[in-house]
N, C-alpha and C. Protein backbone atom coordinates (compact mmCIF):
# COMPACT_ATOMS: atom_id res chain seq x y z
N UNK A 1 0.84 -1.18 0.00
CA UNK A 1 0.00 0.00 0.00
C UNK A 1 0.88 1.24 0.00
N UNK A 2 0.77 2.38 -0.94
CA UNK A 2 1.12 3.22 -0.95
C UNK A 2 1.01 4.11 0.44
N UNK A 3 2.10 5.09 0.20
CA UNK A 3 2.52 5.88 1.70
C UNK A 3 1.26 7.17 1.60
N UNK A 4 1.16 7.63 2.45
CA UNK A 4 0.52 8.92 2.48
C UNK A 4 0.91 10.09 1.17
N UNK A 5 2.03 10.26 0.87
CA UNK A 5 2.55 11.07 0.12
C UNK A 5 3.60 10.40 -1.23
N UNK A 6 3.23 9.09 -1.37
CA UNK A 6 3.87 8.61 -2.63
C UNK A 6 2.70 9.04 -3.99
N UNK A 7 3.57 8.84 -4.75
CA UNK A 7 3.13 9.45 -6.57
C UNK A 7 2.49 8.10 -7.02
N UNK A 8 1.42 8.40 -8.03
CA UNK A 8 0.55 7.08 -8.20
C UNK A 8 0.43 7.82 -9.66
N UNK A 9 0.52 6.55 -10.52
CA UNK A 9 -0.48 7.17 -11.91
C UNK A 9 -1.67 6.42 -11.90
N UNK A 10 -2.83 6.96 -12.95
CA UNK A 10 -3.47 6.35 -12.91
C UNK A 10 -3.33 5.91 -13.85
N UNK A 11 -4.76 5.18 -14.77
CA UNK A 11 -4.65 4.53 -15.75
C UNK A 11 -4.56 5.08 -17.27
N UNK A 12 -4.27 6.46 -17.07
CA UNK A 12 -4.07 6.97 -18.62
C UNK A 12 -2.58 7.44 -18.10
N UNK A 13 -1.55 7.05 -17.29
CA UNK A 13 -0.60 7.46 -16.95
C UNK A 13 -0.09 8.98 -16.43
N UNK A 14 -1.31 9.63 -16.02
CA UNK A 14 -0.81 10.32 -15.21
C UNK A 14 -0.43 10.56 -13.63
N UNK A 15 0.84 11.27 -13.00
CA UNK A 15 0.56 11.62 -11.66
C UNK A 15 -0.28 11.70 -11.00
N UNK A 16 -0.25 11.34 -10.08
CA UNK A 16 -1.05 12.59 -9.21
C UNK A 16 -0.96 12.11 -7.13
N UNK A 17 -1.22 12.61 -6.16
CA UNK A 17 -1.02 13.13 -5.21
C UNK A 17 -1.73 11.81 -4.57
N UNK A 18 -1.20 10.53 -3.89
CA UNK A 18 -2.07 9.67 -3.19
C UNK A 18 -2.31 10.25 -1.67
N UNK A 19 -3.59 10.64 -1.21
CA UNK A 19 -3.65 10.70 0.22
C UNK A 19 -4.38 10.37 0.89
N UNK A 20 -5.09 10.72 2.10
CA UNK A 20 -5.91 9.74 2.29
C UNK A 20 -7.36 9.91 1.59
N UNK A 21 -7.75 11.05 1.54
CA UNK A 21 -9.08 11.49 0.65
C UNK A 21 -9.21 10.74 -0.43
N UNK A 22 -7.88 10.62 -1.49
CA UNK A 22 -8.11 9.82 -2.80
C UNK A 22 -8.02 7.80 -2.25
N UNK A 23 -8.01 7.99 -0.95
CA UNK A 23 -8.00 6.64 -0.99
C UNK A 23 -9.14 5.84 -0.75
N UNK A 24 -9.93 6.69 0.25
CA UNK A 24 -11.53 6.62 0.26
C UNK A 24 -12.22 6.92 -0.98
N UNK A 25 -11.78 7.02 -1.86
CA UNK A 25 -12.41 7.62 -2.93
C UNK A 25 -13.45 8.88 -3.22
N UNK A 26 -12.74 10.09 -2.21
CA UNK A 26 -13.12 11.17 -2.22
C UNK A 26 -12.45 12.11 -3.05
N UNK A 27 -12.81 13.15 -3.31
CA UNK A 27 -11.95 14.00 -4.06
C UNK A 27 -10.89 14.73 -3.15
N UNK A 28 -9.87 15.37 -3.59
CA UNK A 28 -8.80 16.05 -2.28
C UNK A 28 -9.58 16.79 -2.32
N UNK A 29 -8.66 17.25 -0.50
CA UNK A 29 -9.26 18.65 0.10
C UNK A 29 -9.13 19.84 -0.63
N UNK A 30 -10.68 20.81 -0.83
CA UNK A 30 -9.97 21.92 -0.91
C UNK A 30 -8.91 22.55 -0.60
N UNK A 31 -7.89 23.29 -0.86
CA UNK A 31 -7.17 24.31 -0.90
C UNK A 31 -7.72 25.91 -0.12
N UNK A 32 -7.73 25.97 0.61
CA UNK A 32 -8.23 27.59 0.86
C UNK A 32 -7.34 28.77 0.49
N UNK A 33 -8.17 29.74 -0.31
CA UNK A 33 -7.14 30.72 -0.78
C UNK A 33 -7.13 31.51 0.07
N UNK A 34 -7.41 31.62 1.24
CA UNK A 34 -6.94 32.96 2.24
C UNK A 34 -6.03 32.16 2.83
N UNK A 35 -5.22 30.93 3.36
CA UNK A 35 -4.50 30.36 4.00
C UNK A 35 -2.89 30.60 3.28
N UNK A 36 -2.45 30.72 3.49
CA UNK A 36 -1.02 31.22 2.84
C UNK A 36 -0.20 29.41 3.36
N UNK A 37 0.41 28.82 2.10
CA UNK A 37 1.15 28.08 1.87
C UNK A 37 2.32 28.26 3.19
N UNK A 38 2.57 29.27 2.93
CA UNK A 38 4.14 29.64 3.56
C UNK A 38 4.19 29.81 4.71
N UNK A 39 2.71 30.32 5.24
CA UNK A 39 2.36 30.70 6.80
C UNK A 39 2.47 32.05 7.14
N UNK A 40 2.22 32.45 8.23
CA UNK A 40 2.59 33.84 8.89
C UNK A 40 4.02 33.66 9.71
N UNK A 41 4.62 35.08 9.85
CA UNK A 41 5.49 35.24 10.88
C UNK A 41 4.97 35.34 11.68
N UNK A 42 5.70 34.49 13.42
CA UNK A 42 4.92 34.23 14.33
C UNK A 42 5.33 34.93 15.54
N UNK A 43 4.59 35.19 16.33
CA UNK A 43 3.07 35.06 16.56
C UNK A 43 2.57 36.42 16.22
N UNK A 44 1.47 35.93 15.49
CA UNK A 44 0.18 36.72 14.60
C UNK A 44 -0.67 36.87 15.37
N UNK A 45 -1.44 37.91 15.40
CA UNK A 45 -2.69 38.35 15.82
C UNK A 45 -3.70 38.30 15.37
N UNK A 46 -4.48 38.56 15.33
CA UNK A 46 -5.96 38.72 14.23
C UNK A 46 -6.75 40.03 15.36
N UNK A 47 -6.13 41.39 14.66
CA UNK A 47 -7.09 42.26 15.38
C UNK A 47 -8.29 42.64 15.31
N UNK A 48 -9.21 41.69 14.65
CA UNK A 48 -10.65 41.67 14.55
C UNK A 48 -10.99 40.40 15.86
N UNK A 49 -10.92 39.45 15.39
CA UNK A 49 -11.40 38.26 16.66
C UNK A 49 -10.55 38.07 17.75
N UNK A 50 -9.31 38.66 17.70
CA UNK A 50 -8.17 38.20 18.82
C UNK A 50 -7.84 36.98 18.63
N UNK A 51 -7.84 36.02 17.55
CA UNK A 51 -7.26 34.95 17.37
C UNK A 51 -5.43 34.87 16.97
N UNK A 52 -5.39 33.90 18.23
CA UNK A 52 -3.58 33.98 17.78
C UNK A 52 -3.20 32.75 16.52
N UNK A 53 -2.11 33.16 16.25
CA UNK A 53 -1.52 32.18 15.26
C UNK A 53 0.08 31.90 15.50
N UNK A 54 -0.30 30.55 16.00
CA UNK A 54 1.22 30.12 16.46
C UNK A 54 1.45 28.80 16.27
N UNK A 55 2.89 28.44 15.91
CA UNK A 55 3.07 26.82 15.38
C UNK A 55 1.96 26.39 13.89
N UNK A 56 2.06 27.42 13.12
CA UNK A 56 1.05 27.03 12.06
C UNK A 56 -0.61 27.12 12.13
N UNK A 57 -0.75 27.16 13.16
CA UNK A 57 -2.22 27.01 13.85
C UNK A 57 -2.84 28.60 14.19
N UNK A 58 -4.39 28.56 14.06
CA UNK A 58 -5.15 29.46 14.44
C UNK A 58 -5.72 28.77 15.93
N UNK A 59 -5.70 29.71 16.89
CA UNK A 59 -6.35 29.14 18.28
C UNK A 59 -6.96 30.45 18.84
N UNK A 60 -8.08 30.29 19.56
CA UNK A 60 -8.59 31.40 20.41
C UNK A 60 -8.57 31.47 21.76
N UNK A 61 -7.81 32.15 22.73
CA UNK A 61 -7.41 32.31 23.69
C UNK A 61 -7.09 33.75 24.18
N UNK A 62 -8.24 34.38 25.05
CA UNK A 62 -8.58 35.96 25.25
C UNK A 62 -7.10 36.19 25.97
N UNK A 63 -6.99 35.99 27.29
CA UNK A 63 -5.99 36.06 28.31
C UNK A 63 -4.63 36.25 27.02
N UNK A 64 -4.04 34.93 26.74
CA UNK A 64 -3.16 35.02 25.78
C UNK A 64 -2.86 36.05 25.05
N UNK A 65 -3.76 36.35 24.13
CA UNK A 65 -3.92 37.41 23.40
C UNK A 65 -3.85 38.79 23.84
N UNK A 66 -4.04 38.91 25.29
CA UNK A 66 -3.68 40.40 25.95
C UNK A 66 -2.40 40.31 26.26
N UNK A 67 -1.73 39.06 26.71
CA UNK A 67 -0.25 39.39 26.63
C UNK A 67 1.08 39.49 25.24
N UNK A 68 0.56 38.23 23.96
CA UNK A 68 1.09 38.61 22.95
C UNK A 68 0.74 39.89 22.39
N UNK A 69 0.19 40.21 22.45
CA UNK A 69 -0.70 42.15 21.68
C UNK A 69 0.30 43.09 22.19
N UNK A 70 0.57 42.82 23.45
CA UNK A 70 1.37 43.70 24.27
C UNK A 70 3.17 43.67 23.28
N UNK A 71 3.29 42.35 22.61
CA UNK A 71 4.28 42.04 22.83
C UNK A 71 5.62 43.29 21.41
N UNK A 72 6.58 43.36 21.26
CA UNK A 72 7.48 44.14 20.16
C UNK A 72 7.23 43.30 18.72
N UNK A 73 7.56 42.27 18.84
CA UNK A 73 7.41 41.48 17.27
C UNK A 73 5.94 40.85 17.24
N UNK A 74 5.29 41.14 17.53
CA UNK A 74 3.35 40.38 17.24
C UNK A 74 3.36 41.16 15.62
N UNK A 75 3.25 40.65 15.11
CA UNK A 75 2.62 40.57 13.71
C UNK A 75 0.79 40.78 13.49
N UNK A 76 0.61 41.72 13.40
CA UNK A 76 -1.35 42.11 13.31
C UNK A 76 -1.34 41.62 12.25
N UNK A 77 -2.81 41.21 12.22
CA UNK A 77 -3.31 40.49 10.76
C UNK A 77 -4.76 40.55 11.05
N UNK A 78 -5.01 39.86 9.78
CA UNK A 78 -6.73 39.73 9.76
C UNK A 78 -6.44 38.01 9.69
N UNK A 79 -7.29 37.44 10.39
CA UNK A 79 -6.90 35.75 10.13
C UNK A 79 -8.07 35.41 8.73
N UNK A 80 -7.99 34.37 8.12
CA UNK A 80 -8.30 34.04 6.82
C UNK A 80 -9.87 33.89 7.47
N UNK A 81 -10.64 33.66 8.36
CA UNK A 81 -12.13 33.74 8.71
C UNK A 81 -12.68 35.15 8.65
N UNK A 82 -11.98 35.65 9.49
CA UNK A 82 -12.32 37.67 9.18
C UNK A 82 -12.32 38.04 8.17
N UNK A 83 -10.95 37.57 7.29
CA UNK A 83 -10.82 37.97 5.76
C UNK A 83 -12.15 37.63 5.16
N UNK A 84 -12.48 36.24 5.03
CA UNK A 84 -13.74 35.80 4.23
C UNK A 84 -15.05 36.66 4.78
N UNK A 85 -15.29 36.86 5.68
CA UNK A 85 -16.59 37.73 6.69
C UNK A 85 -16.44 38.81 5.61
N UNK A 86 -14.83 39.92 5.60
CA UNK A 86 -15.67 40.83 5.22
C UNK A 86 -15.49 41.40 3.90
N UNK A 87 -14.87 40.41 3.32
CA UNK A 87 -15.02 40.07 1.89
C UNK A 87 -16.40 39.26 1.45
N UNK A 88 -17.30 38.98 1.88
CA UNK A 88 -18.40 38.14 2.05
C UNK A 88 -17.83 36.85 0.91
N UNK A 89 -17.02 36.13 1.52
CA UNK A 89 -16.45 34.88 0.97
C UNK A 89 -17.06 33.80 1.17
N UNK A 90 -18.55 32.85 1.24
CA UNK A 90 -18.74 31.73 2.16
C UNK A 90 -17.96 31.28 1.59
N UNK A 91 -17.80 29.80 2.19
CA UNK A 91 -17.53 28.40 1.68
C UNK A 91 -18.40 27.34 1.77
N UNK A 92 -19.52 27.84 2.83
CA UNK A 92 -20.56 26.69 2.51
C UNK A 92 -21.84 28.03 2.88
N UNK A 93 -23.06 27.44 2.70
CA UNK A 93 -24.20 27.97 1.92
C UNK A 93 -25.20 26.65 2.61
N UNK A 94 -26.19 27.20 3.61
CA UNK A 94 -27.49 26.10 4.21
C UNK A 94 -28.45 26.66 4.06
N UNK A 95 -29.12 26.46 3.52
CA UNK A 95 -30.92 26.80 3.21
C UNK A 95 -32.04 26.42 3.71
N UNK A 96 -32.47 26.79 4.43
CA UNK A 96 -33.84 26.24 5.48
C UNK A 96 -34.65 26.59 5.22
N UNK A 97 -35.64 25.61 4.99
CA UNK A 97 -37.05 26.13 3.85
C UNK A 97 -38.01 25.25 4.91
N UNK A 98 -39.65 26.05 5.04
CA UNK A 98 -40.99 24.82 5.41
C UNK A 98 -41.34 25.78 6.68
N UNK A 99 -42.30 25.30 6.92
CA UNK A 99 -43.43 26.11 7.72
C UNK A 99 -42.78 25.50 9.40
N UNK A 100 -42.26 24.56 9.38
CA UNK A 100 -41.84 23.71 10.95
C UNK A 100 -40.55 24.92 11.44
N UNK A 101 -39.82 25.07 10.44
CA UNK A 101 -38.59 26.55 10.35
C UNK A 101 -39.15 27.53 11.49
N UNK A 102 -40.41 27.79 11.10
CA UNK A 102 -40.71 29.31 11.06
C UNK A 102 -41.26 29.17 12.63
N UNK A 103 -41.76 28.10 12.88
CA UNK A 103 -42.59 27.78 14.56
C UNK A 103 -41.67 27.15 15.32
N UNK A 104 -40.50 26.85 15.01
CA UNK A 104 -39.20 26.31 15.87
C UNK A 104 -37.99 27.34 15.67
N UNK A 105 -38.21 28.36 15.14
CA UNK A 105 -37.04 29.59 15.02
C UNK A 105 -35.91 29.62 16.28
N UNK A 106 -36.51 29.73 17.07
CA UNK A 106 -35.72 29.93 18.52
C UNK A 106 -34.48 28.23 18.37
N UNK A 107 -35.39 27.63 18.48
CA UNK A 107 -34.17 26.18 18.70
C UNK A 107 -33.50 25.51 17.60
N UNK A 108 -34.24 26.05 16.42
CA UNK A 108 -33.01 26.09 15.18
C UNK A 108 -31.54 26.81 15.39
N UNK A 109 -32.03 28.08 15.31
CA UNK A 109 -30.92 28.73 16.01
C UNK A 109 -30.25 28.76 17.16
N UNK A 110 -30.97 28.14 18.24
CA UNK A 110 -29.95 27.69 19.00
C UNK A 110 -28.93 26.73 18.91
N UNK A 111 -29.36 25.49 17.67
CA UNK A 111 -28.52 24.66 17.16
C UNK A 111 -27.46 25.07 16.32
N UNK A 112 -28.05 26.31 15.35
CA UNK A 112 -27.05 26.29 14.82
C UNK A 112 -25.79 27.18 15.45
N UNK A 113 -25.96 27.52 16.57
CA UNK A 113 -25.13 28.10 17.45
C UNK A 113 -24.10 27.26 18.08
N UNK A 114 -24.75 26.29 18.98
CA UNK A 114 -24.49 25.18 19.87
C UNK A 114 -23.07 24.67 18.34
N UNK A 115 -23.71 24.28 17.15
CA UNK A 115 -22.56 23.59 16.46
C UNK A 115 -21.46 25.10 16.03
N UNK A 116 -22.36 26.09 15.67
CA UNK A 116 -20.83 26.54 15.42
C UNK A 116 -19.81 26.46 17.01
N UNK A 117 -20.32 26.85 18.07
CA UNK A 117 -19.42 26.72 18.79
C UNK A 117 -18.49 25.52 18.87
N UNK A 118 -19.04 24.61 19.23
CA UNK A 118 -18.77 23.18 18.86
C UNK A 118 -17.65 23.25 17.91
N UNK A 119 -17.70 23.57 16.65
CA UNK A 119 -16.91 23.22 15.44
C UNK A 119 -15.74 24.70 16.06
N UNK A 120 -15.82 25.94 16.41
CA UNK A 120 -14.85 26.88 16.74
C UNK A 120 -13.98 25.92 17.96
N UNK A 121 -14.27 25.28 18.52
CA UNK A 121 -13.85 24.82 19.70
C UNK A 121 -12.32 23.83 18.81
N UNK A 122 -12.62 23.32 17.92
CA UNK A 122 -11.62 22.17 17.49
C UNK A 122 -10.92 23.56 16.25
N UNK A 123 -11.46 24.26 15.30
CA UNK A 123 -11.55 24.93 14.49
C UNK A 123 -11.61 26.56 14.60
N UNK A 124 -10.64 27.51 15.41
CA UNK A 124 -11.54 29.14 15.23
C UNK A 124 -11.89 29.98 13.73
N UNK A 125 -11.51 29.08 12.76
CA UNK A 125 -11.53 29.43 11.71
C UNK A 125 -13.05 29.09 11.35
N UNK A 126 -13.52 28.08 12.08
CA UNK A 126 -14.95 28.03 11.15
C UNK A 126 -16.24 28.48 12.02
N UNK A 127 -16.67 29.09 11.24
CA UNK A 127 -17.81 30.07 11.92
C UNK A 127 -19.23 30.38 11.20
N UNK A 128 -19.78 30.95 11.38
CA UNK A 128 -21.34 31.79 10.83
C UNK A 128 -20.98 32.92 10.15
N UNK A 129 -21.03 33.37 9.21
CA UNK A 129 -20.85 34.71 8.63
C UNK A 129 -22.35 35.54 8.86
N UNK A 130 -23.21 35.11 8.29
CA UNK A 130 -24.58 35.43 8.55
C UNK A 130 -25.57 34.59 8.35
N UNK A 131 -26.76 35.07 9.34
CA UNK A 131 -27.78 34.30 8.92
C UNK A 131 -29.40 35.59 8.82
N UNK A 132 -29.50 35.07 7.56
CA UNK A 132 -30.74 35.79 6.95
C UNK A 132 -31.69 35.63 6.64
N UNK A 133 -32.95 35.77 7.12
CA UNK A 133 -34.33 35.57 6.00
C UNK A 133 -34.07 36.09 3.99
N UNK A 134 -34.76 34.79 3.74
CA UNK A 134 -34.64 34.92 2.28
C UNK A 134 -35.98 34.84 1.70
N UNK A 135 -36.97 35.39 1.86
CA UNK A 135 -38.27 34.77 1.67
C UNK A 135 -38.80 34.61 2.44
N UNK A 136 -39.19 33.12 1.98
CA UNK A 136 -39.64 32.06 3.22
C UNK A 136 -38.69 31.21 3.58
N UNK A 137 -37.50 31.34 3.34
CA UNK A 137 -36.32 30.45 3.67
C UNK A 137 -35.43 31.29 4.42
N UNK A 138 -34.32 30.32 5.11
CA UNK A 138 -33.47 31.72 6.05
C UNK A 138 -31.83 31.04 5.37
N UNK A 139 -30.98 31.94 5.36
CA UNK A 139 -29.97 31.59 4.86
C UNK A 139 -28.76 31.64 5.68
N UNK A 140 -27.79 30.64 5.87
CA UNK A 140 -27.02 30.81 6.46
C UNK A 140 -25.50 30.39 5.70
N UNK A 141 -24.77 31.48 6.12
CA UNK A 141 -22.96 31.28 5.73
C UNK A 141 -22.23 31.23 6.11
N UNK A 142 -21.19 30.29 5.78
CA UNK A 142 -20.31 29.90 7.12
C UNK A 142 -18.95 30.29 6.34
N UNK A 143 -18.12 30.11 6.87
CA UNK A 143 -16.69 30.39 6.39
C UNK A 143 -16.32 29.21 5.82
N UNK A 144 -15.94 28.03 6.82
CA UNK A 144 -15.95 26.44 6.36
C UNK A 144 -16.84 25.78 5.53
N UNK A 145 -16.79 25.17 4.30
CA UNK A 145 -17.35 23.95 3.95
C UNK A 145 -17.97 22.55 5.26
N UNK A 146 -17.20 22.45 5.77
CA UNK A 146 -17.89 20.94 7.14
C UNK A 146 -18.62 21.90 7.98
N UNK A 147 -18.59 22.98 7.97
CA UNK A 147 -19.27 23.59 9.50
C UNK A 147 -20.82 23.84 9.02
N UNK A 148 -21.11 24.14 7.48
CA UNK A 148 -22.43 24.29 6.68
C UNK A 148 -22.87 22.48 6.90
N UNK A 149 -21.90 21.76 6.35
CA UNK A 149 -22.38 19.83 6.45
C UNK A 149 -22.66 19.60 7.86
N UNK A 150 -22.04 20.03 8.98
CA UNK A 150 -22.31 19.78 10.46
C UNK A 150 -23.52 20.77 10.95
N UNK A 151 -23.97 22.11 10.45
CA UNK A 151 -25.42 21.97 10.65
C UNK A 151 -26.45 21.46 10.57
N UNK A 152 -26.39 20.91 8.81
CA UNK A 152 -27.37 20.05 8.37
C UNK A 152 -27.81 18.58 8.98
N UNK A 153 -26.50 18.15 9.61
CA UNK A 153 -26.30 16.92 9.89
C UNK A 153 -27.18 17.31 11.43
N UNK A 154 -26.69 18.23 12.18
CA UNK A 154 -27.33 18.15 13.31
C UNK A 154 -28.71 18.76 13.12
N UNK A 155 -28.84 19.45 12.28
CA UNK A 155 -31.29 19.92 12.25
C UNK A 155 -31.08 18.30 11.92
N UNK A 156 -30.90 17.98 10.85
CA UNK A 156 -31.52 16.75 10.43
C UNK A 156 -31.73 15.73 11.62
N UNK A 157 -30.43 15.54 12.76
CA UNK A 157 -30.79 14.44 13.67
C UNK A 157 -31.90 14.92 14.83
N UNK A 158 -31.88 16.41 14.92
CA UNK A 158 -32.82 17.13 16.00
C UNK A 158 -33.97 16.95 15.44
N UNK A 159 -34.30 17.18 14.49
CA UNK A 159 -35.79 17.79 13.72
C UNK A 159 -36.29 17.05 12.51
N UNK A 160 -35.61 15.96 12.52
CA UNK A 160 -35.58 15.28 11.06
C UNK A 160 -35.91 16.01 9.67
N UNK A 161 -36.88 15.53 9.16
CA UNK A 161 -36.83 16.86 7.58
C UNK A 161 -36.11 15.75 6.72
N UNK A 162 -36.20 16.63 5.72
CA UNK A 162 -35.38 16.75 4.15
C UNK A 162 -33.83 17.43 4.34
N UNK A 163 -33.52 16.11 4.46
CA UNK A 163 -31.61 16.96 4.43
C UNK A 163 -30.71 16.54 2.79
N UNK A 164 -30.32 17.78 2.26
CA UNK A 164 -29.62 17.60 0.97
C UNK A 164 -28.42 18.43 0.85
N UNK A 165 -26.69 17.28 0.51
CA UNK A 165 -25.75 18.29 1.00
C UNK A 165 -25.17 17.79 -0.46
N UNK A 166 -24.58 19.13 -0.98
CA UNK A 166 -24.09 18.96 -2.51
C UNK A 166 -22.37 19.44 -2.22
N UNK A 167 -21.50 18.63 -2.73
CA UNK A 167 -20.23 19.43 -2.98
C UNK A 167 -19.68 19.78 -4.09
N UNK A 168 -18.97 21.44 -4.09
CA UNK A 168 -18.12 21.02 -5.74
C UNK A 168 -17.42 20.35 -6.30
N UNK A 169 -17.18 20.29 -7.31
CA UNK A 169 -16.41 19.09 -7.83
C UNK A 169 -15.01 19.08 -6.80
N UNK A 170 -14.15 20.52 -6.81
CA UNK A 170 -12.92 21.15 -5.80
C UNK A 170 -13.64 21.07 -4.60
N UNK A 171 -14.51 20.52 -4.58
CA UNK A 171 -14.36 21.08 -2.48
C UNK A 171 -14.55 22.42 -2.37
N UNK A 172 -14.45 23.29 -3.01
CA UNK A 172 -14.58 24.75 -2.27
C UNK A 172 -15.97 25.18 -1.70
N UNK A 173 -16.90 24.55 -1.99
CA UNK A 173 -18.32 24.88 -1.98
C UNK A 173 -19.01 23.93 -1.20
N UNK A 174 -20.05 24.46 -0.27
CA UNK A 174 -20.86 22.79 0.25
C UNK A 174 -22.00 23.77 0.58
N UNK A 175 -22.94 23.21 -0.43
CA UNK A 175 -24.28 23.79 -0.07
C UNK A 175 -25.06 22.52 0.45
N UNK A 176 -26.21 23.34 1.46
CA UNK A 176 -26.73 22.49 2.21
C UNK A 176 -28.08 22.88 2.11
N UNK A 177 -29.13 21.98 1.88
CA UNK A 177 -30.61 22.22 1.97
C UNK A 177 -31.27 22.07 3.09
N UNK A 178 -31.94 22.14 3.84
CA UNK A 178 -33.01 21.04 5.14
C UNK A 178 -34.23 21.64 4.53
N UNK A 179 -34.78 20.96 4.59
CA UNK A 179 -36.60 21.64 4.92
C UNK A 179 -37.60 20.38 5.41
N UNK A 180 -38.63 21.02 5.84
CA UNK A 180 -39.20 20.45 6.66
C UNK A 180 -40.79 20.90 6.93
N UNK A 181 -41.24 20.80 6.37
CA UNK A 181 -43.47 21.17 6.82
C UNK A 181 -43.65 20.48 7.80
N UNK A 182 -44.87 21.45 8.80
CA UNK A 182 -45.29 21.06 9.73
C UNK A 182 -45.87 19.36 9.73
């Protein structure tokens, strides 16, 4: 069995990248274009959320962050979640449609709270950008692709419904449907 990072052709002889995604027979991970290959000089700030960036990693930690801020070499930045917010960048896209929506408002949204926290907790990069009435549907945007799939996944196990999750061919996109009539 090939290594994590050995070269594979396929059957018209080309390269390409074995990892574990192509081994499940998923497509690779998106790429995010606000994430810089090369990284930041460290330690980074993010003077919108106070998220630090250290050892490669985004983490949120208030206390911390009042003493690196303080510090001569802190590097300010916008971290790649702020960037997308206010560039209005999603990466995933959930659509909540049906009359059950509109008479459970309160504990929808409390779910979809409960998971973004949830998903910020492992992730500070993935978050809610907004959530809007669209109609009769309410719309919500997240920064992450899995954090739009981990709403759906959780209305669907709370509230059952119609759950429908589409990806792009790249991964960059994950739209998510639920709906649900009384």
């Amino acid at each position: 069995m090939p290594s994590k990072k050995d070269q594979v052709m396929d059957r018209s002889g080309n390269k390409f990248q074995f990892d574990v995604d192509a081994k499940r027979g998923r497509p690779v991970r998106n790429e995010d274009p606000y994430i810089s290959d090369e990284g930041l000089k460290e330690p980074a700030v993010c003077t919108v959320c106070h998220a630090i960036y250290r050892n490669k990693r985004w983490y949120l930690k208030e206390k911390e962050f009042a003493e690196i801020q303080s510090g001569e070499d802190v590097n300010q930045v916008k971290c790649p979640a702020c960037q997308k917010m206010h560039q209005l960048y999603p990466e995933g896209v959930v659509t909540l449609r049906g009359d059950y929506l509109w008479h459970h408002e309160e504990e929808i949204i409390n779910i979809l709270r409960s998971t973004e926290n949830n998903a910020m907790a492992k992730n500070p990069l993935a978050r809610i950008m907004r959530i809007q009435p669209e109609g009769d549907s309410l719309l919500i945007e997240t920064t992450e692709e899995k954090l739009a799939e981990h709403i759906g996944r959780a209305l669907h196990k709370a509230h059952q419904g119609e759950l429908e999750v589409q990806w792009s061919d790249d991964h960059s996109l994950c739209r998510v449907n639920w709906e649900r009539q009384e």
